[in-house]
C-alpha atoms as a PDB file:
ATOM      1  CA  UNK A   1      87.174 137.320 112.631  1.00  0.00           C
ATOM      2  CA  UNK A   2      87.705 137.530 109.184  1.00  0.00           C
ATOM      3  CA  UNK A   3      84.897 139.495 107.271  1.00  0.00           C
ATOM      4  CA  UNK A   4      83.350 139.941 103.233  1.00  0.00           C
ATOM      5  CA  UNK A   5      83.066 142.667 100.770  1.00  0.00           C
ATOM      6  CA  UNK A   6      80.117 142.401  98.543  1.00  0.00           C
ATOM      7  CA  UNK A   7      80.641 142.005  94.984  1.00  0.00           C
ATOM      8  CA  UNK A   8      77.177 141.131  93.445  1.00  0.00           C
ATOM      9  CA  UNK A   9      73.893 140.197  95.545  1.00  0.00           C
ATOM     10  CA  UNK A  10      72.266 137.441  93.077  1.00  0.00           C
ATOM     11  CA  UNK A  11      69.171 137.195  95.614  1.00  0.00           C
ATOM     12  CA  UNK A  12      67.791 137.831  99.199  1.00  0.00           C
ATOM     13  CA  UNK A  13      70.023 134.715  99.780  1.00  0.00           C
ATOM     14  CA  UNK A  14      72.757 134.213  97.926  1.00  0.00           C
ATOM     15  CA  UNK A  15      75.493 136.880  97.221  1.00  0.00           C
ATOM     16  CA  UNK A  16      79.006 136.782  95.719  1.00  0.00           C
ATOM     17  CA  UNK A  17      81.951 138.169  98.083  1.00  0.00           C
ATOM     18  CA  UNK A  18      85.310 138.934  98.135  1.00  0.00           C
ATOM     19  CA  UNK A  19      87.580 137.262 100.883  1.00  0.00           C
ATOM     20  CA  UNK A  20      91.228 137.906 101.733  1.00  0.00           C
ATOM     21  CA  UNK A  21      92.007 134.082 101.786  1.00  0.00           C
ATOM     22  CA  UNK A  22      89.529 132.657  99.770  1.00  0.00           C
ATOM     23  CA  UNK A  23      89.176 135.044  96.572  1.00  0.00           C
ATOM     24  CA  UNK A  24      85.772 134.907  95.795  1.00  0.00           C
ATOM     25  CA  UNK A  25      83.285 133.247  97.289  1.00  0.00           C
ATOM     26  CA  UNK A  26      79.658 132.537  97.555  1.00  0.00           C
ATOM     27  CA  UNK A  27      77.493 133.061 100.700  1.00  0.00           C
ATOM     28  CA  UNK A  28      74.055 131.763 101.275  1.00  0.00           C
ATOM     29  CA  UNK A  29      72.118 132.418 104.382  1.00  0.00           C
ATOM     30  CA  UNK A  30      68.145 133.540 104.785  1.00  0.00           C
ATOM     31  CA  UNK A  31      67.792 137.260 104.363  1.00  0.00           C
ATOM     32  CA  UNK A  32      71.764 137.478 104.060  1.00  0.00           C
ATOM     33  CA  UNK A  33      71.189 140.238 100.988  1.00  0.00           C
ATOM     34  CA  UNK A  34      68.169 141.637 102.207  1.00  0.00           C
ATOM     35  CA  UNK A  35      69.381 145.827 102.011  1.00  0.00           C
ATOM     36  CA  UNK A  36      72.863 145.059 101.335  1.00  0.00           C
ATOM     37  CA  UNK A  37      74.677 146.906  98.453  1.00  0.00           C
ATOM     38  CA  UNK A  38      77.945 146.100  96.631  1.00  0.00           C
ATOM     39  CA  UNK A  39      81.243 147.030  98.791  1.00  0.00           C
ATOM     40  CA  UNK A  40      79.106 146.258 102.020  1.00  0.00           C
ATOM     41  CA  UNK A  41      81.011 144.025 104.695  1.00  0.00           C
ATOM     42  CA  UNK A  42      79.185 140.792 105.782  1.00  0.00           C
ATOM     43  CA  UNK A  43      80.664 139.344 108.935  1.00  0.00           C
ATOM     44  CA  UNK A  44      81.533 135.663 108.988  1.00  0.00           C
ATOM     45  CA  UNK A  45      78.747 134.423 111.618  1.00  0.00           C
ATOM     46  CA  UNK A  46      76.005 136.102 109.423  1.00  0.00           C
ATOM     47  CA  UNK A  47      76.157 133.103 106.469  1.00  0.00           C
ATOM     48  CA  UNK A  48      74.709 129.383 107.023  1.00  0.00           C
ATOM     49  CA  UNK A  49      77.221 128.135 103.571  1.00  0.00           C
ATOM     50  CA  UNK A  50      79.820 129.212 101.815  1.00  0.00           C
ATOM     51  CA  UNK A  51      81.236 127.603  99.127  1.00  0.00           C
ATOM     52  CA  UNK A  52      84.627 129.215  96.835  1.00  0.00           C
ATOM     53  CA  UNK A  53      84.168 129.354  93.297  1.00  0.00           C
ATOM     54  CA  UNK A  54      87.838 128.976  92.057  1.00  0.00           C
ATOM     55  CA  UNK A  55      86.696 128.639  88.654  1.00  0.00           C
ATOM     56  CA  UNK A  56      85.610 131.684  86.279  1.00  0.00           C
ATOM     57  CA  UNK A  57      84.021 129.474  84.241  1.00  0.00           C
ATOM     58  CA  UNK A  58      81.957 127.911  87.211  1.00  0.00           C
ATOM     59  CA  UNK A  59      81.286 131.309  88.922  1.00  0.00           C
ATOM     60  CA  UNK A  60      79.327 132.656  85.696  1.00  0.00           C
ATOM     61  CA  UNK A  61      77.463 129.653  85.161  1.00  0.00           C
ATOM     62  CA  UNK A  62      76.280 129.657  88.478  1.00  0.00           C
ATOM     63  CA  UNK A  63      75.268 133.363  87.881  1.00  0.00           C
ATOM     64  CA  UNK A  64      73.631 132.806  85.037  1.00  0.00           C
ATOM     65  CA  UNK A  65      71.777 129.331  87.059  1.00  0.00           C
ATOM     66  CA  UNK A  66      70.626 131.680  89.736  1.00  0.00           C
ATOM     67  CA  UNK A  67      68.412 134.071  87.952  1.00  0.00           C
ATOM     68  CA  UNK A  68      66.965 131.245  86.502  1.00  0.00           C
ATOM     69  CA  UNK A  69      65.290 129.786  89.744  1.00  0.00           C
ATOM     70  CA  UNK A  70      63.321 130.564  92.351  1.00  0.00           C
ATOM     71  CA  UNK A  71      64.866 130.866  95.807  1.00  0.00           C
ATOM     72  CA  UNK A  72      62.381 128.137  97.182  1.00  0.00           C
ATOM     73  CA  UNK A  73      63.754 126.181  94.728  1.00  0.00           C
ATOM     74  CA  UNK A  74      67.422 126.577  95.382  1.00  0.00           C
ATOM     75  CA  UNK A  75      66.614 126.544  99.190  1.00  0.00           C
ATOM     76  CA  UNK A  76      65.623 122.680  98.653  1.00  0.00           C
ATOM     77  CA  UNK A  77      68.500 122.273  96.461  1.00  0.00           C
ATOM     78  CA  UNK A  78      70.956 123.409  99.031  1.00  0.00           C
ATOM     79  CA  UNK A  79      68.998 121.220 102.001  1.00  0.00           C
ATOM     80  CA  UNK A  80      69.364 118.385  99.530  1.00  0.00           C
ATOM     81  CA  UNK A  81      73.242 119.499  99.002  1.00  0.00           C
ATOM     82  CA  UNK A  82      73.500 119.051 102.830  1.00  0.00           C
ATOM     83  CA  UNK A  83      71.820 116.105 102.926  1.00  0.00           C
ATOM     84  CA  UNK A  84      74.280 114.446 100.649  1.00  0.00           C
ATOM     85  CA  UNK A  85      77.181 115.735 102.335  1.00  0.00           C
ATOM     86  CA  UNK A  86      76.030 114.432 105.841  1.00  0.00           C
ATOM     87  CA  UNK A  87      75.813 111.010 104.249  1.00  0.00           C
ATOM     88  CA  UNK A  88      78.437 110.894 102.355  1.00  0.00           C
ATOM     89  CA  UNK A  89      80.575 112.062 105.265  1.00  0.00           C
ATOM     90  CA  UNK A  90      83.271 113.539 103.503  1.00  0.00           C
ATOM     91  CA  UNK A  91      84.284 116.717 101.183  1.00  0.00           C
ATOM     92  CA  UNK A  92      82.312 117.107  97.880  1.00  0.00           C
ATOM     93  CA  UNK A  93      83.462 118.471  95.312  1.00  0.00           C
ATOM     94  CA  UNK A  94      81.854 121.921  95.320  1.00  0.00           C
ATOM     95  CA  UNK A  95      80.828 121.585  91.559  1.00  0.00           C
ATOM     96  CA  UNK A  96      77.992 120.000  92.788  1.00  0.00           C
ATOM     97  CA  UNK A  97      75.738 123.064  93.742  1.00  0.00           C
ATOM     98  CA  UNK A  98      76.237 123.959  89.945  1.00  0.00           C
ATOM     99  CA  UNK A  99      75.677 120.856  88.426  1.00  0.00           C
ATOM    100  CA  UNK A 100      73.153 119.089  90.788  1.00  0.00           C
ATOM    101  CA  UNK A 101      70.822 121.960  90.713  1.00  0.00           C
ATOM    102  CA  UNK A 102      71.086 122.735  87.376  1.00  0.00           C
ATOM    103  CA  UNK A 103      70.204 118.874  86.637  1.00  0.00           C
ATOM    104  CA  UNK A 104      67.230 118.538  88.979  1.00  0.00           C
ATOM    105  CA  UNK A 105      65.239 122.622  87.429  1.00  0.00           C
ATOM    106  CA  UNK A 106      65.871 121.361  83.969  1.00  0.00           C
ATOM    107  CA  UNK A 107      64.492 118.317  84.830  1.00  0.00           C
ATOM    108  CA  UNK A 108      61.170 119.960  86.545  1.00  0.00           C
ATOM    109  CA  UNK A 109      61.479 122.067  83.546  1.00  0.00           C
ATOM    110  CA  UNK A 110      60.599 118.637  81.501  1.00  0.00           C
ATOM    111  CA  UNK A 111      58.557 117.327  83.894  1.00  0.00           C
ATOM    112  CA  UNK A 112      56.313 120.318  83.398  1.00  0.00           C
ATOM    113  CA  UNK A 113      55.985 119.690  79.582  1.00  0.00           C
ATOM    114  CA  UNK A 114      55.299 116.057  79.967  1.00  0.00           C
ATOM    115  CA  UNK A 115      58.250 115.550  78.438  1.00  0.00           C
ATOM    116  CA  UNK A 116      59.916 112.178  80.252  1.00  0.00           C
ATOM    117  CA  UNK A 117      63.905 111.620  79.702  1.00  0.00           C
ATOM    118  CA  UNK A 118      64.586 107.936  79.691  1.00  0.00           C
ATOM    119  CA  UNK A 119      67.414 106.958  81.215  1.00  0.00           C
ATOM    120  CA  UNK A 120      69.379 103.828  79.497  1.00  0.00           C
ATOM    121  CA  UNK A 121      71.471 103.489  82.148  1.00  0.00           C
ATOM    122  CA  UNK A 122      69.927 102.869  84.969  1.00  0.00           C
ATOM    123  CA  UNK A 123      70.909  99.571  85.634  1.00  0.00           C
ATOM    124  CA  UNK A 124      74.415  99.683  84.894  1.00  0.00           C
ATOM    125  CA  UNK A 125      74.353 102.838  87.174  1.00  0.00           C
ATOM    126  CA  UNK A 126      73.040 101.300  90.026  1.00  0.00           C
ATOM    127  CA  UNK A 127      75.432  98.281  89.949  1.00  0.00           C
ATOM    128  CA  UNK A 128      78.224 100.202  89.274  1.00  0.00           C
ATOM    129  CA  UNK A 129      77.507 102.586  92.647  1.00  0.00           C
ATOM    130  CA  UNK A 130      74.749 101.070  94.880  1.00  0.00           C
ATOM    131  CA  UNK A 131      76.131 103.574  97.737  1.00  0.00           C
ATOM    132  CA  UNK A 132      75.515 106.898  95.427  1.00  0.00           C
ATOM    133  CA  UNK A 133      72.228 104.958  93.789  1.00  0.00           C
ATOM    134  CA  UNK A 134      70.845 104.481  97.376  1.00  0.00           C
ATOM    135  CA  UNK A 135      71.368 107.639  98.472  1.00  0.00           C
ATOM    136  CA  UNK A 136      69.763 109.626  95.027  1.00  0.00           C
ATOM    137  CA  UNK A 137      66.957 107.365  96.103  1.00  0.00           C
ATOM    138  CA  UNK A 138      66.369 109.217  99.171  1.00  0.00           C
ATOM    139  CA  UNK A 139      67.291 112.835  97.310  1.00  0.00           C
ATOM    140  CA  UNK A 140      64.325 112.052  94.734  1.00  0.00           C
ATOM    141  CA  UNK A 141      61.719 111.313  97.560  1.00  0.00           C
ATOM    142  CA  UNK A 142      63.323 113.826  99.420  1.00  0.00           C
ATOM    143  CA  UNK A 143      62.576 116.480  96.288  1.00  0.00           C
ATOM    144  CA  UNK A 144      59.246 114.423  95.278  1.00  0.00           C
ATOM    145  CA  UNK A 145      57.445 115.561  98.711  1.00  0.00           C
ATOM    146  CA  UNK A 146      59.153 118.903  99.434  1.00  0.00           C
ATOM    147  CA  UNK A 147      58.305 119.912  95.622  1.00  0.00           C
ATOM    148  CA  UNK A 148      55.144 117.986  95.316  1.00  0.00           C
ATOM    149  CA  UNK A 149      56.006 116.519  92.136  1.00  0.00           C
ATOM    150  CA  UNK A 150      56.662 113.115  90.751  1.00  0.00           C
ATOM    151  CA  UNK A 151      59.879 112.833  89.427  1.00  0.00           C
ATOM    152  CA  UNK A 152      60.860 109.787  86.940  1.00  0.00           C
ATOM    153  CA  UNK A 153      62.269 106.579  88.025  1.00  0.00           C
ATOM    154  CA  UNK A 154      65.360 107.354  85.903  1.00  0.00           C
ATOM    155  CA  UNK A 155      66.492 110.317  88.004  1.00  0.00           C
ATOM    156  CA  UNK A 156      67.493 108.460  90.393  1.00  0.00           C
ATOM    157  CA  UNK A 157      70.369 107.223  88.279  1.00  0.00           C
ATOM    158  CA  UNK A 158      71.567 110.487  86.890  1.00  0.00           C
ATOM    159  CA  UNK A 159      71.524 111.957  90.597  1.00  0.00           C
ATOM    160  CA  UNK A 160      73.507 108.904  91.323  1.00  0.00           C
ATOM    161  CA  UNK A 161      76.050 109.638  89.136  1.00  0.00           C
ATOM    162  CA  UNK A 162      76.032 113.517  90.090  1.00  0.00           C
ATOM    163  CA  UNK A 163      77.109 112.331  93.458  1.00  0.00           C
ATOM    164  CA  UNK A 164      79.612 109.804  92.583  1.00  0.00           C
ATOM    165  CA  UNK A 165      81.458 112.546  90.636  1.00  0.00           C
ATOM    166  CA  UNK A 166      81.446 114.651  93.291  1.00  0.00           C
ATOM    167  CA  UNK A 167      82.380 112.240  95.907  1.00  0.00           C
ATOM    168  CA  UNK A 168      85.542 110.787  93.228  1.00  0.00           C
ATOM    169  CA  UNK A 169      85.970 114.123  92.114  1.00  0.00           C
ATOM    170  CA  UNK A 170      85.893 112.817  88.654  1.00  0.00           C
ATOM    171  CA  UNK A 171      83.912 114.831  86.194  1.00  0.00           C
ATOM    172  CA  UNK A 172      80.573 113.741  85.372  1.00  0.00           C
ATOM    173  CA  UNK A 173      81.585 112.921  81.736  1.00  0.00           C
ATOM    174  CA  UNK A 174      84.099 110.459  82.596  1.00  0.00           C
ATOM    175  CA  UNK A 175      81.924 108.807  85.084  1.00  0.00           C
ATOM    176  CA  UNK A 176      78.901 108.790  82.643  1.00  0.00           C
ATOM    177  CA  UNK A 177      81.309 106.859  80.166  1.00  0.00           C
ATOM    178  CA  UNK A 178      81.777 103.979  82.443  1.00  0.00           C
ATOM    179  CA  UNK A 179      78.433 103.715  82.480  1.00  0.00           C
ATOM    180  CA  UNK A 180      77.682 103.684  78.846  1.00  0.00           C
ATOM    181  CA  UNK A 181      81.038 102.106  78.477  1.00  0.00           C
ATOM    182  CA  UNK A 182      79.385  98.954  80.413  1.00  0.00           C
ATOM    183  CA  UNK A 183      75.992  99.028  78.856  1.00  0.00           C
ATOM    184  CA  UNK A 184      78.147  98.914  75.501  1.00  0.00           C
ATOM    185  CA  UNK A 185      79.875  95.486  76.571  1.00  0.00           C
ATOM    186  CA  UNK A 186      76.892  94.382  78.077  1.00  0.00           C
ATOM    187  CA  UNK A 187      75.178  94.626  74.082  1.00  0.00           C
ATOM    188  CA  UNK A 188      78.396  93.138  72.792  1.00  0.00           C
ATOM    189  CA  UNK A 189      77.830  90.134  75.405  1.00  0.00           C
ATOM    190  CA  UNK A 190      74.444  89.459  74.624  1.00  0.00           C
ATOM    191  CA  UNK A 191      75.621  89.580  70.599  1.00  0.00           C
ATOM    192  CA  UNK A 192      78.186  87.071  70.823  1.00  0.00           C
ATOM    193  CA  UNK A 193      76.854  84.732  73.349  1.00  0.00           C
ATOM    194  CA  UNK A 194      73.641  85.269  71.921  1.00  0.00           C
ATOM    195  CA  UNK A 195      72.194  85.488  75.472  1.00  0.00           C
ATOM    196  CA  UNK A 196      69.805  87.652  77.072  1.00  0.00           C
ATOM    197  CA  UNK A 197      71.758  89.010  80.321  1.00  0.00           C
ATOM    198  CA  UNK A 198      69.712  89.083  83.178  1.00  0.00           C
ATOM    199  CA  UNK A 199      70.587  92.826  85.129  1.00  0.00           C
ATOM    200  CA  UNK A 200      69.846  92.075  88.309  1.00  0.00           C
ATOM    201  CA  UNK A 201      71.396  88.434  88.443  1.00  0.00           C
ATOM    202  CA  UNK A 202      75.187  88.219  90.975  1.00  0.00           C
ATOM    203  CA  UNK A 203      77.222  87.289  88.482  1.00  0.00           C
ATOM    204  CA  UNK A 204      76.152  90.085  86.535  1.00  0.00           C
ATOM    205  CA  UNK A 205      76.767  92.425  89.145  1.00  0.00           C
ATOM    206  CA  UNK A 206      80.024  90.235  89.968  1.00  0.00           C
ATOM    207  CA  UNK A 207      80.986  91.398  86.072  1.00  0.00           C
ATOM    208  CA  UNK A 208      80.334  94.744  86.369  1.00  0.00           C
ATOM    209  CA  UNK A 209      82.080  95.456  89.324  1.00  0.00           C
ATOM    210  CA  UNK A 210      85.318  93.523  87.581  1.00  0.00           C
ATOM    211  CA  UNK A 211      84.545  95.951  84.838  1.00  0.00           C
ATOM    212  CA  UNK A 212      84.584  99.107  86.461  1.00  0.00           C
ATOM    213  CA  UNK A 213      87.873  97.751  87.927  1.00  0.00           C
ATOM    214  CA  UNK A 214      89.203  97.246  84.588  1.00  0.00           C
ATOM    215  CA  UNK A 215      88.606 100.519  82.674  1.00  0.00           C
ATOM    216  CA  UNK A 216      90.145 102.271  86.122  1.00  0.00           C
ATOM    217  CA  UNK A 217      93.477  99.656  85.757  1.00  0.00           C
ATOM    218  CA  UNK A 218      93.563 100.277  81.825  1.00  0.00           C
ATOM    219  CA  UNK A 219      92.954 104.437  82.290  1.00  0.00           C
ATOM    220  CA  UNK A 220      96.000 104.776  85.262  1.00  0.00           C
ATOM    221  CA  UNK A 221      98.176 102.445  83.444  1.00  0.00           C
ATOM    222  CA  UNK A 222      97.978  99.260  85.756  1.00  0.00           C
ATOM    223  CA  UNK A 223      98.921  95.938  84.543  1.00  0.00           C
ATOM    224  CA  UNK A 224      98.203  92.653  85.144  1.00  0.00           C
ATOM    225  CA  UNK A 225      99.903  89.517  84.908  1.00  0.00           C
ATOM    226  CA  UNK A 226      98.878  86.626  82.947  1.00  0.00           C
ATOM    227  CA  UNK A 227      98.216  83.129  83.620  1.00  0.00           C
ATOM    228  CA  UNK A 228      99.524  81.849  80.369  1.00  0.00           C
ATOM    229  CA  UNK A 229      98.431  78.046  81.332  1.00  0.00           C
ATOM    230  CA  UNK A 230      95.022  79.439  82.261  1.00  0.00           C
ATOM    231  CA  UNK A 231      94.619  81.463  79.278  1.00  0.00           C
ATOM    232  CA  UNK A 232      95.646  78.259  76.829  1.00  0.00           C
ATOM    233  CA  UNK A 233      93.348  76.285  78.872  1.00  0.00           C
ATOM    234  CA  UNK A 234      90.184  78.491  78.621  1.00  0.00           C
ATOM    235  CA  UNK A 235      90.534  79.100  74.937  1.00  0.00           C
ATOM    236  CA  UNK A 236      90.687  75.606  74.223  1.00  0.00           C
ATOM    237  CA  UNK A 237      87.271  75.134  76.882  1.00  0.00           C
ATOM    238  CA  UNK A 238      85.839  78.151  76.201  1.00  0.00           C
ATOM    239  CA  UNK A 239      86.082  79.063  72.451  1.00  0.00           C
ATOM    240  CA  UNK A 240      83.130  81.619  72.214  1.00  0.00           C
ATOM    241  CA  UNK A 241      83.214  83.151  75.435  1.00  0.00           C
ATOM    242  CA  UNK A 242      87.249  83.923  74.941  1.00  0.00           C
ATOM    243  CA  UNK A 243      86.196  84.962  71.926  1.00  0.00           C
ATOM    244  CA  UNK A 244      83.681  87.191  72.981  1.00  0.00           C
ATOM    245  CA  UNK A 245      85.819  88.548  75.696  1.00  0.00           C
ATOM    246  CA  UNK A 246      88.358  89.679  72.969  1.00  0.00           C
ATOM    247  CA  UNK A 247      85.795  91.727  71.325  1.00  0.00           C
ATOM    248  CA  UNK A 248      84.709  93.195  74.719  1.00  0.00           C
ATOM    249  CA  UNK A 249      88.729  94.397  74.913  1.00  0.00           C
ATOM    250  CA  UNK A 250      88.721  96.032  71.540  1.00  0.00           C
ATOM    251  CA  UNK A 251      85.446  97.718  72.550  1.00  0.00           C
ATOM    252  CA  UNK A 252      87.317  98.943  75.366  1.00  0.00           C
ATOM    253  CA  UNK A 253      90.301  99.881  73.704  1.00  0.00           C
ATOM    254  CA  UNK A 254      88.710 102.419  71.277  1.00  0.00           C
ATOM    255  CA  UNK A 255      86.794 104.414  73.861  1.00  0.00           C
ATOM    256  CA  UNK A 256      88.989 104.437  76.499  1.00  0.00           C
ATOM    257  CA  UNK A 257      92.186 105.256  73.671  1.00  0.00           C
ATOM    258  CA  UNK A 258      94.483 102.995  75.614  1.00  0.00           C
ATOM    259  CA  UNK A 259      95.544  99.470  75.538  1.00  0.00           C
ATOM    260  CA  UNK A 260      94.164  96.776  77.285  1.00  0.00           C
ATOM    261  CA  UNK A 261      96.544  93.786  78.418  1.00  0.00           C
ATOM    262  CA  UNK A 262      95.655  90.570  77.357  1.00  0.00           C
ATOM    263  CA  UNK A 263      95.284  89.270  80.606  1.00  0.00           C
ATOM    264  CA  UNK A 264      92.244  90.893  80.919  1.00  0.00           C
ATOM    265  CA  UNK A 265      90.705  88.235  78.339  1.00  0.00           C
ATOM    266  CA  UNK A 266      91.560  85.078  80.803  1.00  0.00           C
ATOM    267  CA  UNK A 267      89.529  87.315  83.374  1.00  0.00           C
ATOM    268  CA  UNK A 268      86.866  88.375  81.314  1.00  0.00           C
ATOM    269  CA  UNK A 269      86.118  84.469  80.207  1.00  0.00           C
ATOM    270  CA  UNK A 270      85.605  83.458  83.597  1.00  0.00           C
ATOM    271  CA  UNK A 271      83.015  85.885  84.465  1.00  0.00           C
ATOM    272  CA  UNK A 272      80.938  85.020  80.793  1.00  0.00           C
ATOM    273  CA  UNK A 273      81.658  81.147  81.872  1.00  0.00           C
ATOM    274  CA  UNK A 274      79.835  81.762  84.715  1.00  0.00           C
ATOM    275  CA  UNK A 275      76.916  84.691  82.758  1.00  0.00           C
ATOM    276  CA  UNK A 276      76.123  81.820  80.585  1.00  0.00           C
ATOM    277  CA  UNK A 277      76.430  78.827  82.646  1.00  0.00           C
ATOM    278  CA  UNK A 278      73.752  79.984  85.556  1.00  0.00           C
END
């Protein structure tokens, strides 16, 4: 059995360790501090989690989170942490212990000064990743009862994205521009077509999910073949919404820095066609 040297005790449950294989690593497990000193061993039934901390970077911010909160607090968080990975059913990216509970005591912290984040997203969010918008459902009643607080509606869409990136292991930025990405389109759509999009309608959702599709073709380099008659056709049927999808590419091609192939547009006209025509 392998076994840990101490390097820091952050709490009575959390330390930092050293381990042959894993470099450094952190340990969590009730009472696993509790009259330990640096350069102490810990043996490798004594811990409930570990987690490695490959990143310097990572490994001082989640110093730095841990004297910040209370160790009932990051007791939930890491029941909550557990929870996600039994649903989820697969490796998480371990970023997540950093980032998820840093996101949910900031948020308290607000919650505590009436202050009440709005989240524009929400929508988009949770028709972009019903899975990982589900299952932050459950985390915020999960944290609502074991905290006895009342956390705001729009959590549940930033903890959705939290766990997408950690399931995709993309980072949270680049999965928080989809989202915005869409809501962005979704403005230009309702410009153009002068419409008012209804969020929760299927062809909506039918549009986003072609979206998502879309930026993930245009951002690894995918193409896509044209139907030339099609795309003749629809422009000549279909002037605004062709048009509009054009504008929808160019949107697209200055955040996402990469071309778009024109393709997309024959695509993109169907799915307004059918936005507009209910």
């Amino acid at each position: 059995m392998e076994s840990f040297k101490i390097k820091k005790t952050l709490n009575n449950n959390v330390l930092i360790a050293f381990h042959d294989s894993y470099g450094e690593v952190v340990l969590i497990g009730k009472g696993i501090s509790f009259g330990k000193k640096e350069g102490d061993i810990i043996q490798e039934d004594s811990y409930e989690k570990m987690f490695v901390l490959t990143n310097q970077k990572e490994q001082e911010q989640y110093k730095l989170l841990l004297s910040d909160i209370d160790e009932e607090m990051l007791e939930i968080m890491q029941e909550v942490i557990q929870y996600i990975f039994e649903r989820v059913n697969k490796p998480l990216n371990e970023h997540i212990h950093i980032a998820l509970t840093d996101h949910i005591a900031f948020a308290l912290k607000r919650l505590q000064q009436g202050m009440d984040l709005k989240n524009p997203f929400l929508l988009e969010t949770k028709s972009l990743y019903p899975f990982e918008y589900e299952l932050a459902t459950e985390v915020i009643n999960m944290l609502n009862d074991k905290l006895n607080v009342q956390l705001p509606h729009g959590e549940i869409g930033f903890i959705a994205l939290h766990i997408h990136s950690s399931i995709s292991n993309k980072p949270l930025s680049e999965v928080n521009q989809y989202s915005q990405l869409i809501s962005r389109l979704t403005e230009v759509i309702e410009e153009s077509l002068k419409i008012k999009v209804d969020r929760e309608s299927v062809n909506y959702l039918r549009l986003i999910r072609h979206l998502r599709y879309t930026i993930e073709r245009v951002n690894s380099g995918e193409s896509v073949s044209e139907p030339e008659k099609l795309a003749f056709l629809l422009k000549k049927e279909y002037p605004l919404c062709y048009n509009t999808s054009w504008k929808m590419i160019k949107v697209m091609q200055q955040v996402l820095k990469k071309s778009v192939y024109e393709a997309e547009a024959v695509y993109l006209t169907m799915h307004l066609y059918r936005l507009t025509n209910k």
